[in-house]
Structure formats: C-alpha cells, structure tokens
C-alpha atoms as a PDB file:
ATOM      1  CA  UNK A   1      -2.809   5.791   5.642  1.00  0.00           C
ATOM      2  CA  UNK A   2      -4.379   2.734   4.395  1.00  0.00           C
ATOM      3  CA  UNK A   3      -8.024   4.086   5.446  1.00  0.00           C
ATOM      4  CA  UNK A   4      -7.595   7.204   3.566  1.00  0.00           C
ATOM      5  CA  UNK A   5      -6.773   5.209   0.041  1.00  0.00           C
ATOM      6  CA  UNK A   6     -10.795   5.447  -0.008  1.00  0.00           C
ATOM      7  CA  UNK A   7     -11.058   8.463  -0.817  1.00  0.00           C
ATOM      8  CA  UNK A   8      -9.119   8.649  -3.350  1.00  0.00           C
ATOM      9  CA  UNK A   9     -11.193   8.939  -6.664  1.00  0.00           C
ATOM     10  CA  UNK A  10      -9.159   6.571  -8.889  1.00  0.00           C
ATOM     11  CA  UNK A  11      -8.211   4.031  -6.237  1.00  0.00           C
ATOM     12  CA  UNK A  12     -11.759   4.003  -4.199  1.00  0.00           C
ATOM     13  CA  UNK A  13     -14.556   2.075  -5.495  1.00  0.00           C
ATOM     14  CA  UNK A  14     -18.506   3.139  -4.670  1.00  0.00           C
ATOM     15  CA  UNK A  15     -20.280   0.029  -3.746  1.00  0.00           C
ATOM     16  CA  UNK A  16     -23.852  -0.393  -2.740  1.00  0.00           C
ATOM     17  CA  UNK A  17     -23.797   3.837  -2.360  1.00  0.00           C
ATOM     18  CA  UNK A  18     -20.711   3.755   0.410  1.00  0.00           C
ATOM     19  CA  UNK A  19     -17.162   4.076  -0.903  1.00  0.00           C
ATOM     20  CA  UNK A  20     -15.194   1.144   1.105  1.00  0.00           C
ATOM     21  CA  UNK A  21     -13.311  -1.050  -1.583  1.00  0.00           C
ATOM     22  CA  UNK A  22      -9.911  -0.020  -3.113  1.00  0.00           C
ATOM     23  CA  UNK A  23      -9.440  -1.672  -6.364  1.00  0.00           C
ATOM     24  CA  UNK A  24      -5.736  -2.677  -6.774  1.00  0.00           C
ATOM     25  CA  UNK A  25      -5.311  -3.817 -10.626  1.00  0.00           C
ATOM     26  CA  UNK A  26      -8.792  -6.543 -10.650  1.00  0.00           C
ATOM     27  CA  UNK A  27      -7.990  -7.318  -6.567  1.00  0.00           C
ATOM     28  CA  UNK A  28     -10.370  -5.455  -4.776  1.00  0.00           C
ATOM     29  CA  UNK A  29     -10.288  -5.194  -0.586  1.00  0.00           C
ATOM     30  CA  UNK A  30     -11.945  -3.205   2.104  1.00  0.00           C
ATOM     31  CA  UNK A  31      -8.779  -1.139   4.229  1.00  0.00           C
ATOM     32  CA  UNK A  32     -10.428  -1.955   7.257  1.00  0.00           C
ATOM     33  CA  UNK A  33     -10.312  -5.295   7.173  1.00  0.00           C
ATOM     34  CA  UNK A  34      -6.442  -5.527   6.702  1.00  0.00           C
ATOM     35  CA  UNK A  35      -6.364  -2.855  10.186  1.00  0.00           C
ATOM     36  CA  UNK A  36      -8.250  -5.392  12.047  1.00  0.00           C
ATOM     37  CA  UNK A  37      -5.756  -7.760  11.240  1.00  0.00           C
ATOM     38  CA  UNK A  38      -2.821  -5.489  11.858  1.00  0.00           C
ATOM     39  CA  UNK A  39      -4.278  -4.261  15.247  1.00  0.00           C
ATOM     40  CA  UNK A  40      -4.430  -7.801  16.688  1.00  0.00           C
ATOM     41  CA  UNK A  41      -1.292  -8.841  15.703  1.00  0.00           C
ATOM     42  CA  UNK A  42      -0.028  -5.666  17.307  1.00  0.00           C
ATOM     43  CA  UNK A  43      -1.759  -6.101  20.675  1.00  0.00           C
ATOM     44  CA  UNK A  44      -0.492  -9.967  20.494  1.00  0.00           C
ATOM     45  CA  UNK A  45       2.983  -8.828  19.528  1.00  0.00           C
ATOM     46  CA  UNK A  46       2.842  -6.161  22.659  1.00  0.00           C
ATOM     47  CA  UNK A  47       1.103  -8.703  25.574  1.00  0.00           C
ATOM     48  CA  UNK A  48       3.811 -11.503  24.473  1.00  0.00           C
ATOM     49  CA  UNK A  49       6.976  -9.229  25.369  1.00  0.00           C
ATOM     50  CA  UNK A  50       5.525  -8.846  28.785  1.00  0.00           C
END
C-alpha cells in the first residue's frame, strides 16, 4: 500500500523526471526505502522463532 502512495497526484512528488518521493506535510521519503526496512525486520523476526 505504501508503494502505491506514488502515484497518487497530491501525495507523489516528480523528482529528477521519476515520481518516487511522497511529501508528508515538508517530510519528504522514498516508500521503498521504509519496505526495505520492513522486509528485513520481517525475515529477522521469522528466522529468530525457528
């Protein structure tokens, strides 16, 4: 869901001709960034319970 927030026109910002950012108020982040983050504390979260 977070991926998608790209696309949409008032929360998506156009940098350097690609559309990456989403602006929240003046914070600005790139979605994938925060899933790389998620996904490895999801595969550590899984290998630790076995």
């Amino acid at each position: 869901m977070i991926l998608v927030m790209v696309l949409i026109p008032s929360v998506g910002v156009e940098r350097n001709y690609s559309q990456r950012w989403v602006r929240i108020g003046s914070f600005m982040f790139q979605p994938s960034e925060v899933v790389k983050l998620g996904m490895i504390l999801y595969f550590v979260a899984m290998y630790a319970k076995k």
